[in-house]
N, C-alpha and C. Protein backbone atom coordinates (compact mmCIF):
# COMPACT_ATOMS: atom_id res chain seq x y z
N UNK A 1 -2.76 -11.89 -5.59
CA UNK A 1 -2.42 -10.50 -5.80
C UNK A 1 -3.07 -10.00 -7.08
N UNK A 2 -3.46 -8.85 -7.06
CA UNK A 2 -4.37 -8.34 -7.69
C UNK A 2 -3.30 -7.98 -8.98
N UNK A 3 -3.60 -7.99 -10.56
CA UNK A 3 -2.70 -7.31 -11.66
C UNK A 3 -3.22 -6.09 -12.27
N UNK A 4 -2.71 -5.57 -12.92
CA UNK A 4 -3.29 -4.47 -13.42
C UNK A 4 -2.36 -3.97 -14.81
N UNK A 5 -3.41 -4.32 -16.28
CA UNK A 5 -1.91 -3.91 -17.31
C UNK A 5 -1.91 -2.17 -18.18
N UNK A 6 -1.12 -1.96 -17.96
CA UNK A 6 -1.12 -0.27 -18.66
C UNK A 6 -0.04 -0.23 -19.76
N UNK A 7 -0.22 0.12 -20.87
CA UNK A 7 0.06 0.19 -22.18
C UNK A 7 1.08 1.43 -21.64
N UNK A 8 2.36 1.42 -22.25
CA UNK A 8 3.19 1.88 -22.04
C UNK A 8 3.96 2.18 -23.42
N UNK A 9 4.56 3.33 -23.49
CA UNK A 9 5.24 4.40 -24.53
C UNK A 9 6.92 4.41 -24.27
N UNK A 10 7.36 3.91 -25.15
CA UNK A 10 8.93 4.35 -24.78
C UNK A 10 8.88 5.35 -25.11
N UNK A 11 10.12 6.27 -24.03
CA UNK A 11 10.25 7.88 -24.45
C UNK A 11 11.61 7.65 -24.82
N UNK A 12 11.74 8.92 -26.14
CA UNK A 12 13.23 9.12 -26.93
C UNK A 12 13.77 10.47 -26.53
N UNK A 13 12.71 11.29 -26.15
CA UNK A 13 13.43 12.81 -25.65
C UNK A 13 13.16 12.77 -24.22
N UNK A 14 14.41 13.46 -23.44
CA UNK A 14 14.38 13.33 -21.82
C UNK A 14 14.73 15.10 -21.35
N UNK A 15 14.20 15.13 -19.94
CA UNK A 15 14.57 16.52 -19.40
C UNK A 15 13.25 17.28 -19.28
N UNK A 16 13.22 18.38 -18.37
CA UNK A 16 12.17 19.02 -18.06
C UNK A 16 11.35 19.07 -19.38
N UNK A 17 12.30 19.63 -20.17
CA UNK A 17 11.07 20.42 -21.51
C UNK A 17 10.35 18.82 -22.14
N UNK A 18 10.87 17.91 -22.26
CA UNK A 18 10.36 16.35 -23.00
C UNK A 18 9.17 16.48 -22.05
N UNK A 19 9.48 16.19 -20.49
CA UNK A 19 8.53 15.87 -19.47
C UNK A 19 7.49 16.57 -19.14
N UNK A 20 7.21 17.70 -19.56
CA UNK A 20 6.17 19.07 -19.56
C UNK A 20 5.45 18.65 -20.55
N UNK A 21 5.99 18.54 -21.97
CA UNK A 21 5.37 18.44 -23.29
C UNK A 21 4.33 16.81 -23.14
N UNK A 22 4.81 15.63 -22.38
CA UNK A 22 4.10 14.23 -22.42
C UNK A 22 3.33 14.65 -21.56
N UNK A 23 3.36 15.78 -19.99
CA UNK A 23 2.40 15.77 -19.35
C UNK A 23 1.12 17.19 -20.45
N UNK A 24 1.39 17.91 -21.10
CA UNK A 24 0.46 18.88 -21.82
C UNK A 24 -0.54 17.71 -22.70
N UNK A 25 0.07 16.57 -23.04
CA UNK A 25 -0.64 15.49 -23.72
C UNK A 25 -1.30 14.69 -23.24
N UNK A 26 -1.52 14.25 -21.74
CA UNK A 26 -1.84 13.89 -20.98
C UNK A 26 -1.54 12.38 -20.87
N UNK A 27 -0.09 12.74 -20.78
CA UNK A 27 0.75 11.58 -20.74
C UNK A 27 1.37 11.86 -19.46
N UNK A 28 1.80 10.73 -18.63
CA UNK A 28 3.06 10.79 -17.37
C UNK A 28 4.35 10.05 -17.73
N UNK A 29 5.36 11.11 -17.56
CA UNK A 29 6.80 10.42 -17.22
C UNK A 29 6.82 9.01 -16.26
N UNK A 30 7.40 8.57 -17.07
CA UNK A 30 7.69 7.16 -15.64
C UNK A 30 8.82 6.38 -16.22
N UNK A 31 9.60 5.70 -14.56
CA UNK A 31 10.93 4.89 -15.05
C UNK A 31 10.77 3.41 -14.39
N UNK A 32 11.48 2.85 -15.29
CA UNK A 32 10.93 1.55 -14.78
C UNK A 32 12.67 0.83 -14.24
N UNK A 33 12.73 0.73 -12.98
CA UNK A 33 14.41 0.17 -12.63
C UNK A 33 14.02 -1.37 -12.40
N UNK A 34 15.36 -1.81 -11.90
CA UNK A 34 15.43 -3.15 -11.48
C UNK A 34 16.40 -4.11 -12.40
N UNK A 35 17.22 -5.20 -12.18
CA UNK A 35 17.40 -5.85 -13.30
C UNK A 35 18.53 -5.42 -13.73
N UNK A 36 19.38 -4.35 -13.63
CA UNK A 36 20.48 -3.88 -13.87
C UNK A 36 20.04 -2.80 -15.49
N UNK A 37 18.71 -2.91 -15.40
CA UNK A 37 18.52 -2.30 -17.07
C UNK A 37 17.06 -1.10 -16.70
N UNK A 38 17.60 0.00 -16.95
CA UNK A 38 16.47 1.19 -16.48
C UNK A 38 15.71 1.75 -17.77
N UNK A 39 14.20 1.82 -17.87
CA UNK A 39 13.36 2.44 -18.56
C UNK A 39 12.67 3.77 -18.41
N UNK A 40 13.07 4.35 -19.29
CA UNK A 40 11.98 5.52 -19.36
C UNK A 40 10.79 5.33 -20.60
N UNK A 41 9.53 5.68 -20.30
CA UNK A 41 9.05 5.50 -20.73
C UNK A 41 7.35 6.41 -20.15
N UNK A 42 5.93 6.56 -20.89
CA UNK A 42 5.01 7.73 -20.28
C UNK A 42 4.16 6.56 -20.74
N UNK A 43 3.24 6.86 -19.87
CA UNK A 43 1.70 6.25 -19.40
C UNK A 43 0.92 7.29 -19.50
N UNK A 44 -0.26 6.76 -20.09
CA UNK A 44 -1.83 7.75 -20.34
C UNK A 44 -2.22 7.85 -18.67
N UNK A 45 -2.62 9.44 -18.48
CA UNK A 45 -2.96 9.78 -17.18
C UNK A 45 -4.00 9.11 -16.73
N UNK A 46 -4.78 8.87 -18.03
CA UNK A 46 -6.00 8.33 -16.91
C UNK A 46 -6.37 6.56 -16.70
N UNK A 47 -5.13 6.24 -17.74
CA UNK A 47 -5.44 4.81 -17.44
C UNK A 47 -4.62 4.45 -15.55
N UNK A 48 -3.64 5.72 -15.60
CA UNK A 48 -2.95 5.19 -13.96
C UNK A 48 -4.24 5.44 -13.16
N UNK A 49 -5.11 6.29 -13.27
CA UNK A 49 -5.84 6.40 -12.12
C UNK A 49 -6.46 5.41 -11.20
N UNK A 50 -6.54 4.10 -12.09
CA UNK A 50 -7.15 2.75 -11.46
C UNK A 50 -6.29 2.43 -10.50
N UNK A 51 -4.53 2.60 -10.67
CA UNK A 51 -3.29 2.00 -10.08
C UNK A 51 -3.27 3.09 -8.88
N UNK A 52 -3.47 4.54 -8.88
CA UNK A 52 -2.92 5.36 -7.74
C UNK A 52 -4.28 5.36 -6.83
N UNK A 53 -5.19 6.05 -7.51
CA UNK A 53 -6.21 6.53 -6.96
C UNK A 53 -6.92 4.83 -6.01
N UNK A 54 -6.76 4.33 -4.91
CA UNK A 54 -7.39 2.87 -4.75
C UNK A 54 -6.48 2.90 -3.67
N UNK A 55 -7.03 2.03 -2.66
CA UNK A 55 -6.11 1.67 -1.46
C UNK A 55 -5.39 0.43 -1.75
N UNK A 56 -5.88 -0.73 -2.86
CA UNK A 56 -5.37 -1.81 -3.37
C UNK A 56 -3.92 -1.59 -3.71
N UNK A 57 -3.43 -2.68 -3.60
CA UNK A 57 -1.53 -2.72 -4.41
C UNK A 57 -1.78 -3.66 -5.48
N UNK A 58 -1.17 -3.52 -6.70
CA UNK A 58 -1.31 -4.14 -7.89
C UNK A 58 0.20 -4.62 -8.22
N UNK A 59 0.17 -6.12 -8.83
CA UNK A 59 1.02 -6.14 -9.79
C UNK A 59 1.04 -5.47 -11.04
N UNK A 60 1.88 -4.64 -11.04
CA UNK A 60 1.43 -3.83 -12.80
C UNK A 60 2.27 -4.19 -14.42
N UNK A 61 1.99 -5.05 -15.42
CA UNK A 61 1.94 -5.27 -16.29
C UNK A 61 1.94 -4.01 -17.26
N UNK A 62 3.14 -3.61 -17.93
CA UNK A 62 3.45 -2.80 -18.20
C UNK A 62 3.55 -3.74 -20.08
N UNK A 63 3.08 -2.81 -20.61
CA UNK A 63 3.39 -3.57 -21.97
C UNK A 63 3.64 -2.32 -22.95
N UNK A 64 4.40 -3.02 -23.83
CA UNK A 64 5.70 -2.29 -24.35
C UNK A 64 4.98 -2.75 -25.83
N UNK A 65 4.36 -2.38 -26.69
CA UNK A 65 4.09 -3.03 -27.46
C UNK A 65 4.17 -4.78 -27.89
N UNK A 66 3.33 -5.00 -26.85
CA UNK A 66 3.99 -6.84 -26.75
C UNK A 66 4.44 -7.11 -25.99
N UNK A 67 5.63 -6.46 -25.39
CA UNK A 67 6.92 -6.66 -24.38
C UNK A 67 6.43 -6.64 -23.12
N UNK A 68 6.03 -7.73 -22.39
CA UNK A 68 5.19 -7.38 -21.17
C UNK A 68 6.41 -7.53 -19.94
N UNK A 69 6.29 -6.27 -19.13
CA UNK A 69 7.17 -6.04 -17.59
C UNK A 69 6.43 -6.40 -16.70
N UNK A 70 6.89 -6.92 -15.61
CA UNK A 70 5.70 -6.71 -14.70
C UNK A 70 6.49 -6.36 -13.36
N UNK A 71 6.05 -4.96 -12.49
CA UNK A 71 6.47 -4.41 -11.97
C UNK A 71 5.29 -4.04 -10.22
N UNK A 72 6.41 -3.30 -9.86
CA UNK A 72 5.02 -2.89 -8.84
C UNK A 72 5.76 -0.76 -8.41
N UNK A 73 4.77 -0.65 -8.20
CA UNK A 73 5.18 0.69 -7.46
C UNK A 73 5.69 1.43 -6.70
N UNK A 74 6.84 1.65 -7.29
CA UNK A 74 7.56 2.16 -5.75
C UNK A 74 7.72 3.76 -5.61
N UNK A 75 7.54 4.86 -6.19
CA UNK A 75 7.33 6.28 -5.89
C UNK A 75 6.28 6.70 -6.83
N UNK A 76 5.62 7.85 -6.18
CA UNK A 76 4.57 8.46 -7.01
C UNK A 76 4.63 9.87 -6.58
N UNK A 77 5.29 10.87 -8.03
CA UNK A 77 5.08 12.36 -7.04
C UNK A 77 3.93 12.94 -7.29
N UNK A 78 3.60 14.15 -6.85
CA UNK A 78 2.27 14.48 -7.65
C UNK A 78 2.58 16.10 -7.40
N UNK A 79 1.51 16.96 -8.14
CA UNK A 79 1.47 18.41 -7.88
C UNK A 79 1.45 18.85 -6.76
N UNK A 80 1.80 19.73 -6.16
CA UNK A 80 1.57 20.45 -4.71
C UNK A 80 0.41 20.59 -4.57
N UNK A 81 -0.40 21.45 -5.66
CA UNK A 81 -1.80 21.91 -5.40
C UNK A 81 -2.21 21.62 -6.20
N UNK A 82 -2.31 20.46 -7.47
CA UNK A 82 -3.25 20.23 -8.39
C UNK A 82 -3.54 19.11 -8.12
N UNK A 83 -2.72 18.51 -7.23
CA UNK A 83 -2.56 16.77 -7.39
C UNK A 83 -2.73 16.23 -8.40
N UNK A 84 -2.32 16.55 -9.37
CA UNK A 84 -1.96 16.04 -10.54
C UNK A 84 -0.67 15.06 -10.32
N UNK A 85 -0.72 13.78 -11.21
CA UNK A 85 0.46 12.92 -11.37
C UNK A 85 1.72 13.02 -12.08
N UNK A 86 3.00 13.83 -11.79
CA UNK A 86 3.89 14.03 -12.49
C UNK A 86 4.89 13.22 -12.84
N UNK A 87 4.88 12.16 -12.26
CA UNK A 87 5.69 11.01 -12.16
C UNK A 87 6.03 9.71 -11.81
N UNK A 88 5.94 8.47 -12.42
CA UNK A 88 5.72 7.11 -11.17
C UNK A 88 7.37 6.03 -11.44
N UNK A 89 7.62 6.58 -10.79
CA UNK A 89 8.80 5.18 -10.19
C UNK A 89 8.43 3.60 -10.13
N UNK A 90 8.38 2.89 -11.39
CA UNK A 90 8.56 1.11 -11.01
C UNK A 90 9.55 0.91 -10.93
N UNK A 91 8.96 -0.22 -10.17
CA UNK A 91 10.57 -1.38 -9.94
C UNK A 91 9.99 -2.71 -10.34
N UNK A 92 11.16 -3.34 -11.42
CA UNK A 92 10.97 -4.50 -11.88
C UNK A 92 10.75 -6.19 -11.20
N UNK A 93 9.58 -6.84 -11.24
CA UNK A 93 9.47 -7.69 -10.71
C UNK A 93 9.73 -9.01 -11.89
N UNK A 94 10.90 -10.12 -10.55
CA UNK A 94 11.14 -10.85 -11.51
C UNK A 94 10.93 -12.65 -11.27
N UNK A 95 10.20 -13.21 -11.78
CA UNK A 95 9.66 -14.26 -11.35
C UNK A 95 10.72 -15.06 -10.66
N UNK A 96 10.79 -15.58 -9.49
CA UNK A 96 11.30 -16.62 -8.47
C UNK A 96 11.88 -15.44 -7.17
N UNK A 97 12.49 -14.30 -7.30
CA UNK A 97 13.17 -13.23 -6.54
C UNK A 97 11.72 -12.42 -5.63
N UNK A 98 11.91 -12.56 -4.52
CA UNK A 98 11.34 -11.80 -3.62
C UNK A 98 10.98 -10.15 -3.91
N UNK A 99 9.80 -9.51 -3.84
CA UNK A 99 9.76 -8.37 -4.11
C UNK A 99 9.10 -7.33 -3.09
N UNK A 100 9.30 -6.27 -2.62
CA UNK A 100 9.04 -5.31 -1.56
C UNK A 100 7.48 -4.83 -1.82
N UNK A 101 6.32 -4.36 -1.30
CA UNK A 101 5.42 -3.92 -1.45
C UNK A 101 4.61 -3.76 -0.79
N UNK A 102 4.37 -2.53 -0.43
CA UNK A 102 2.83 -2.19 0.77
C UNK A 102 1.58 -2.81 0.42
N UNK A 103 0.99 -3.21 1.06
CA UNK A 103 -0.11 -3.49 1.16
C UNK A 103 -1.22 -3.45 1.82
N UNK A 104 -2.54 -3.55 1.93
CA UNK A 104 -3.98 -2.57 2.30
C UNK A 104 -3.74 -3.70 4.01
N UNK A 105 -4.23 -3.03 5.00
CA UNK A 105 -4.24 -3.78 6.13
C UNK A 105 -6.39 -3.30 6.74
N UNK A 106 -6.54 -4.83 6.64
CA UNK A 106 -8.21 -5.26 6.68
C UNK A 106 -8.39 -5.25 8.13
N UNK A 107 -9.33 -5.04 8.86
CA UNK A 107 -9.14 -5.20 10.46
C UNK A 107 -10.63 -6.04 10.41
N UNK A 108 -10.90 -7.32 10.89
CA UNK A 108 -11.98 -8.42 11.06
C UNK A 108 -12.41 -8.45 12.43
N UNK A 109 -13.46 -8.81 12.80
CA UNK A 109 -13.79 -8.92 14.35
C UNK A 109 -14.51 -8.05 14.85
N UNK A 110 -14.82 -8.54 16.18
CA UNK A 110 -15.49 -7.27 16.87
C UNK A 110 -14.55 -7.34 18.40
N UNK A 111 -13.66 -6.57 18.60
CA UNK A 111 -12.94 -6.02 19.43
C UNK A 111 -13.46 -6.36 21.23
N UNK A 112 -13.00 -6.44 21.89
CA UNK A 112 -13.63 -6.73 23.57
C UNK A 112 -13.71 -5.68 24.08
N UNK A 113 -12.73 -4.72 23.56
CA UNK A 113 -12.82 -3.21 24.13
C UNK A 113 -13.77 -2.11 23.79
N UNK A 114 -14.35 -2.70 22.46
CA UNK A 114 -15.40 -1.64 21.84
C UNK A 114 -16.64 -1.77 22.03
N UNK A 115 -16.55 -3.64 22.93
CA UNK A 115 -18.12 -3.66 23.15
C UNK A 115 -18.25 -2.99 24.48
N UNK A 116 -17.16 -2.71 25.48
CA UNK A 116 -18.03 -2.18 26.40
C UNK A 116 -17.30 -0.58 26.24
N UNK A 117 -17.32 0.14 24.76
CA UNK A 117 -17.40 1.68 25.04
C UNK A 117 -16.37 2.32 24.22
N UNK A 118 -14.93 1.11 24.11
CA UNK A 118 -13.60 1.30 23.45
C UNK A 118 -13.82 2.28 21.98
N UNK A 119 -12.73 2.99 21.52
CA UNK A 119 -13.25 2.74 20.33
C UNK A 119 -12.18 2.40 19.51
N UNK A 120 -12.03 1.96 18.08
CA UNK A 120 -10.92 1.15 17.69
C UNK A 120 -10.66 2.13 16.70
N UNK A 121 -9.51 2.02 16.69
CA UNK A 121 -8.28 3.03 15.72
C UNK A 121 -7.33 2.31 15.11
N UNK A 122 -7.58 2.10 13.64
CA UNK A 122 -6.52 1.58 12.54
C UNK A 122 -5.45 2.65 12.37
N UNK A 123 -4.36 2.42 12.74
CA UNK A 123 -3.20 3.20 12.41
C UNK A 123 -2.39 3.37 11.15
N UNK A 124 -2.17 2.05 10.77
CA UNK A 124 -1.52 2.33 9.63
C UNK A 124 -2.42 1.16 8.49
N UNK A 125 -2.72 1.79 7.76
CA UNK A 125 -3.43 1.36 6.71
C UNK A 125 -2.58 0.96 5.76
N UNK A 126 -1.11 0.57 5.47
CA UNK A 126 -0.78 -0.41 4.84
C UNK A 126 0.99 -0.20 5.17
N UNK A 127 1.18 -1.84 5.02
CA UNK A 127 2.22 -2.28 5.31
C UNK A 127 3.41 -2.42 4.78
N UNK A 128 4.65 -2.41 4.71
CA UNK A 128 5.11 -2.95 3.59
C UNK A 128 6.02 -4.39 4.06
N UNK A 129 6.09 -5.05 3.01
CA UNK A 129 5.95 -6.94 3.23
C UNK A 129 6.91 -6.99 1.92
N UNK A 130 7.82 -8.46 2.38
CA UNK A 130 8.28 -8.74 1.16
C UNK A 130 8.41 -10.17 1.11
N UNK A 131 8.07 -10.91 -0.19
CA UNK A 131 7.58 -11.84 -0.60
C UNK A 131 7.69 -12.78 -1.65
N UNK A 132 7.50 -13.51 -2.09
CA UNK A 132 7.82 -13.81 -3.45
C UNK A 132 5.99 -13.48 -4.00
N UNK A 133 6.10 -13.26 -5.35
CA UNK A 133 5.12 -12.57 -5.97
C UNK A 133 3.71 -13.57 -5.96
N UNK A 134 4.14 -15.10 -5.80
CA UNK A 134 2.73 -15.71 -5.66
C UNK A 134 2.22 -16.31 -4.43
N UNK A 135 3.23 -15.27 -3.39
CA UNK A 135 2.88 -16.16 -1.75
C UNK A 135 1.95 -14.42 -1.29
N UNK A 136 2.02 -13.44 -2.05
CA UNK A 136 1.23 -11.71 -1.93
C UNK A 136 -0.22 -11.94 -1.94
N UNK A 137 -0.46 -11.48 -0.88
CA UNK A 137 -2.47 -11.82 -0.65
C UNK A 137 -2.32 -10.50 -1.24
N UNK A 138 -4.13 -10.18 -0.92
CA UNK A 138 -4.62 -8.75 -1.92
C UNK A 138 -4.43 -7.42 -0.64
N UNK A 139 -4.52 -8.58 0.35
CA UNK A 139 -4.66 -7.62 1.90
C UNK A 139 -4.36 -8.14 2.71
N UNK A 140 -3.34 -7.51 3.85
CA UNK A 140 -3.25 -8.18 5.47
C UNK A 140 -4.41 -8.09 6.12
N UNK A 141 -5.36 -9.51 6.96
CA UNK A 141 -6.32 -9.41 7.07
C UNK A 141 -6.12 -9.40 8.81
N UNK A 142 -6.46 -8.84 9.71
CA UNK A 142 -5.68 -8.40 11.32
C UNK A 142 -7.36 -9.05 11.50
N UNK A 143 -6.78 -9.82 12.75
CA UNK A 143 -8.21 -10.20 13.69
C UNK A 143 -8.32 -9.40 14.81
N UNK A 144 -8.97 -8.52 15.66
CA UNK A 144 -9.20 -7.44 16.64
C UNK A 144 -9.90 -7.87 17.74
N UNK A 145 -10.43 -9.27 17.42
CA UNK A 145 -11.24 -9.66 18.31
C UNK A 145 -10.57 -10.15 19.85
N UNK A 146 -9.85 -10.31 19.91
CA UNK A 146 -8.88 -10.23 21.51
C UNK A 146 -8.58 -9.08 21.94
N UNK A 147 -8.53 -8.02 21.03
CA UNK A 147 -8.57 -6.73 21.93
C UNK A 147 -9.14 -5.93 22.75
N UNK A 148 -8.56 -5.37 23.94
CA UNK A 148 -9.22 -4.87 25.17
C UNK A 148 -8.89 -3.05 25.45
N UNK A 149 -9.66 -2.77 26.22
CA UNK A 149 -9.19 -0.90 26.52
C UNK A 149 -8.13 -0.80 26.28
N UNK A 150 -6.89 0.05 25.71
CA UNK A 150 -5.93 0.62 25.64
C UNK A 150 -4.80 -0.71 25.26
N UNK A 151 -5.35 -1.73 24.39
CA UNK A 151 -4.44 -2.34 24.18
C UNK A 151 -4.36 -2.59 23.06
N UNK A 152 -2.68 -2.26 22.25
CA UNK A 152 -2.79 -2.37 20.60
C UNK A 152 -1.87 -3.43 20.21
N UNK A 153 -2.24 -3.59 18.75
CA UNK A 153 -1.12 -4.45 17.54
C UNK A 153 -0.17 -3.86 17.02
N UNK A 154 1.23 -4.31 17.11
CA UNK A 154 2.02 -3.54 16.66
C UNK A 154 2.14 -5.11 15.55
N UNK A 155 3.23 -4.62 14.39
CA UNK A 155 3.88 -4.64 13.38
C UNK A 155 4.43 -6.59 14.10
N UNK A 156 5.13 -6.14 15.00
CA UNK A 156 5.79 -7.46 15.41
C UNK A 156 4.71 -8.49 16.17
N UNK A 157 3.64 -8.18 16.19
CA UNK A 157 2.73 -9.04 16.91
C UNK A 157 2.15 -10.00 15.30
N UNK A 158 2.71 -9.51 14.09
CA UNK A 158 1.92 -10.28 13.17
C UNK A 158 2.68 -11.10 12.44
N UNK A 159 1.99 -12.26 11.99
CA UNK A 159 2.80 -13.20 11.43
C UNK A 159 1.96 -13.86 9.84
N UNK A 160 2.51 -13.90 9.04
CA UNK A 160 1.79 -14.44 7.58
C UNK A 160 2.76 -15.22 6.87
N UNK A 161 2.54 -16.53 6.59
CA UNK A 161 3.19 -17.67 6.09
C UNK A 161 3.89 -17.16 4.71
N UNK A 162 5.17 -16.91 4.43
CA UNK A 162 5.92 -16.60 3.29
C UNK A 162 6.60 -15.17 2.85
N UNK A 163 5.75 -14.48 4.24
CA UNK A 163 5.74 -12.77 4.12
C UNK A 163 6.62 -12.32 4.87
N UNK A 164 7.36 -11.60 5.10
CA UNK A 164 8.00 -10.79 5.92
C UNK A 164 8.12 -9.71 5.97
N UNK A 165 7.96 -9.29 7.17
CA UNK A 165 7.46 -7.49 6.91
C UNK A 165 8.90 -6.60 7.43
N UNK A 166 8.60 -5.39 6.28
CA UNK A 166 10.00 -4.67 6.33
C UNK A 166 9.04 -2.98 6.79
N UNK A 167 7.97 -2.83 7.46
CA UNK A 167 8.13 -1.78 8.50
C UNK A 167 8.40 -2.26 9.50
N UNK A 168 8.65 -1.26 10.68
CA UNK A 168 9.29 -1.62 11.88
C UNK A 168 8.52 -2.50 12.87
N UNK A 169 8.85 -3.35 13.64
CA UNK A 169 8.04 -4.17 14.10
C UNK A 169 7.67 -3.29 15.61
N UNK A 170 8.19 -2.22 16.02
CA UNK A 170 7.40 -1.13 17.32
C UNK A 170 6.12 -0.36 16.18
N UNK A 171 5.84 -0.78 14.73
CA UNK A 171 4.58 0.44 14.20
C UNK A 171 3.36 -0.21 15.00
N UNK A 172 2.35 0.50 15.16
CA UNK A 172 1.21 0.35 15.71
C UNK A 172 0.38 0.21 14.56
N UNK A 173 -0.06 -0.85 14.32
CA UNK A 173 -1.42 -1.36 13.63
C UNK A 173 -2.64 -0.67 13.72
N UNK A 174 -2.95 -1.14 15.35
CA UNK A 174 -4.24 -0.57 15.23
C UNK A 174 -4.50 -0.26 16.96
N UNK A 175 -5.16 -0.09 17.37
CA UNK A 175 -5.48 -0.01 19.20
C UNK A 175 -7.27 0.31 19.35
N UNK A 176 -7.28 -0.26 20.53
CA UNK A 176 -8.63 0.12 21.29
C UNK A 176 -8.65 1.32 22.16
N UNK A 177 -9.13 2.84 21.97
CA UNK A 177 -8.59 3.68 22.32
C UNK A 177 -9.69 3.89 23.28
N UNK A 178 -9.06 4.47 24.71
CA UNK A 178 -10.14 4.91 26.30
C UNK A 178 -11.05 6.25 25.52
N UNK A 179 -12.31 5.55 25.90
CA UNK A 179 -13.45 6.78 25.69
C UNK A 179 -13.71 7.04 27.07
N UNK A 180 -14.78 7.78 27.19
CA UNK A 180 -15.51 8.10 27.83
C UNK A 180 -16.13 7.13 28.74
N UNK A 181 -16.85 6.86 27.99
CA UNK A 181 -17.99 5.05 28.09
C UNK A 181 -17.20 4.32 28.75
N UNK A 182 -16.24 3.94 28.10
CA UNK A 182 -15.12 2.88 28.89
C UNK A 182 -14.88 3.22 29.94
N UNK A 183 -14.72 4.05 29.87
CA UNK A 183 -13.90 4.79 30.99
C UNK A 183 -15.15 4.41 32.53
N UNK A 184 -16.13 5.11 32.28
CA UNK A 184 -17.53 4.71 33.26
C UNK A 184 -18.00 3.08 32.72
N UNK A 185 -17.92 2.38 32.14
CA UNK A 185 -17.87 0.64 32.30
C UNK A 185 -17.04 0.00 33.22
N UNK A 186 -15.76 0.49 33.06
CA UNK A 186 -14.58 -0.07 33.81
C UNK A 186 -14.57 0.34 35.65
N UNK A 187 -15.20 1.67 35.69
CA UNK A 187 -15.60 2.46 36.86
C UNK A 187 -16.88 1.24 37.83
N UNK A 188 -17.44 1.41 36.94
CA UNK A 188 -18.68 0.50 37.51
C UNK A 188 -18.24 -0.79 37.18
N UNK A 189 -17.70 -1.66 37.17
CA UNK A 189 -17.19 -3.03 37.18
C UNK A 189 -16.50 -3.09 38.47
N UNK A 190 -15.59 -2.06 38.95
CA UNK A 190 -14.63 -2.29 39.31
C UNK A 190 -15.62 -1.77 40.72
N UNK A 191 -16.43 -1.33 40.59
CA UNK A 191 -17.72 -0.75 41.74
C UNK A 191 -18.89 -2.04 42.25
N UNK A 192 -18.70 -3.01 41.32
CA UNK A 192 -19.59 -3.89 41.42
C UNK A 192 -18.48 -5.66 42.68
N UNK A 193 -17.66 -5.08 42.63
CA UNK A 193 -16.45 -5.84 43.14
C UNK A 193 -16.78 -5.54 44.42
């Protein structure tokens, strides 16, 4: 699992007007839960950009002058129309305890359905899995290569040694979706009979 450390600010003033004034500085509000003990505290805008902006999931190393957290991400709001970052929700990760976290889903192979016309459609581009923190690959890596016309991966068709996945096991992964092509391959196969 990939880390990532961001220098972190305890905050002493709270409430809209505190939270306006750290973002005019180009600072972000952020709380850090978990543990029975909650942080507030602001992050430099542009060091998060490595952590939001990326399809990757990070362990994030939060350091407190010294005091290192290590957390992962669990909300991020942003502007309506600036998309600007107004806020990030951690949750505390704690060595031996299982922890919740989406992660990037890789699709490998070359599909049976796409060679004669299919075309393949990743659905959900990341998962969420829970784990203990040193059994977390960087990515669910899906093999496609058994797949045929109109036939998909759901959630419950996958299995990863230590992981357990907490979306629903009816989500759709990914599918080989009827084109055209296929459509006249399967025509003429079934013409050649």
């Amino acid at each position: 699992m990939k880390h990532l450390t961001l220098k972190a600010e305890l905050r002493s003033e709270f409430g809209k007007k505190a939270a306006k004034a750290a973002r005019r500085e180009g600072m972000v509000p952020c709380n850090l839960y978990g543990a029975g003990e909650n942080v507030t505290f602001v992050v430099d805008e542009k060091e998060l950009r490595a952590l939001i902006y990326t399809p990757s999931s990070f362990i994030v190393e939060l350091d407190f002058n010294g005091k290192i957290e290590k957390a992962v991400v669990r909300e991020t709001q942003f502007h309506p129309i600036r998309e600007q970052v107004l806020h990030v929700d951690f949750y505390r990760v704690i060595d031996g305890q299982p922890v919740a976290i989406a992660l990037p889903v890789r699709l490998t192979g070359n599909a049976e359905g796409v060679k004669i016309g299919g075309k393949l459609a990743l659905s959900a581009r990341k998962l969420v899995v829970r784990g203990l923190m040193e059994n977390l690959p960087d990515e669910l890596v899906v093999d496609v290569t058994p797949l045929k016309v109109g036939q998909t991966i759901f959630v419950g068709d996958l299995a990863f040694e230590g992981l357990q996945f907490l979306s629903p096991a009816t989500q759709a992964v990914c599918a080989v979706r009827v084109t055209r092509a296929s459509r006249g391959a399967a025509a003429e196969a079934q013409g050649k009979r």
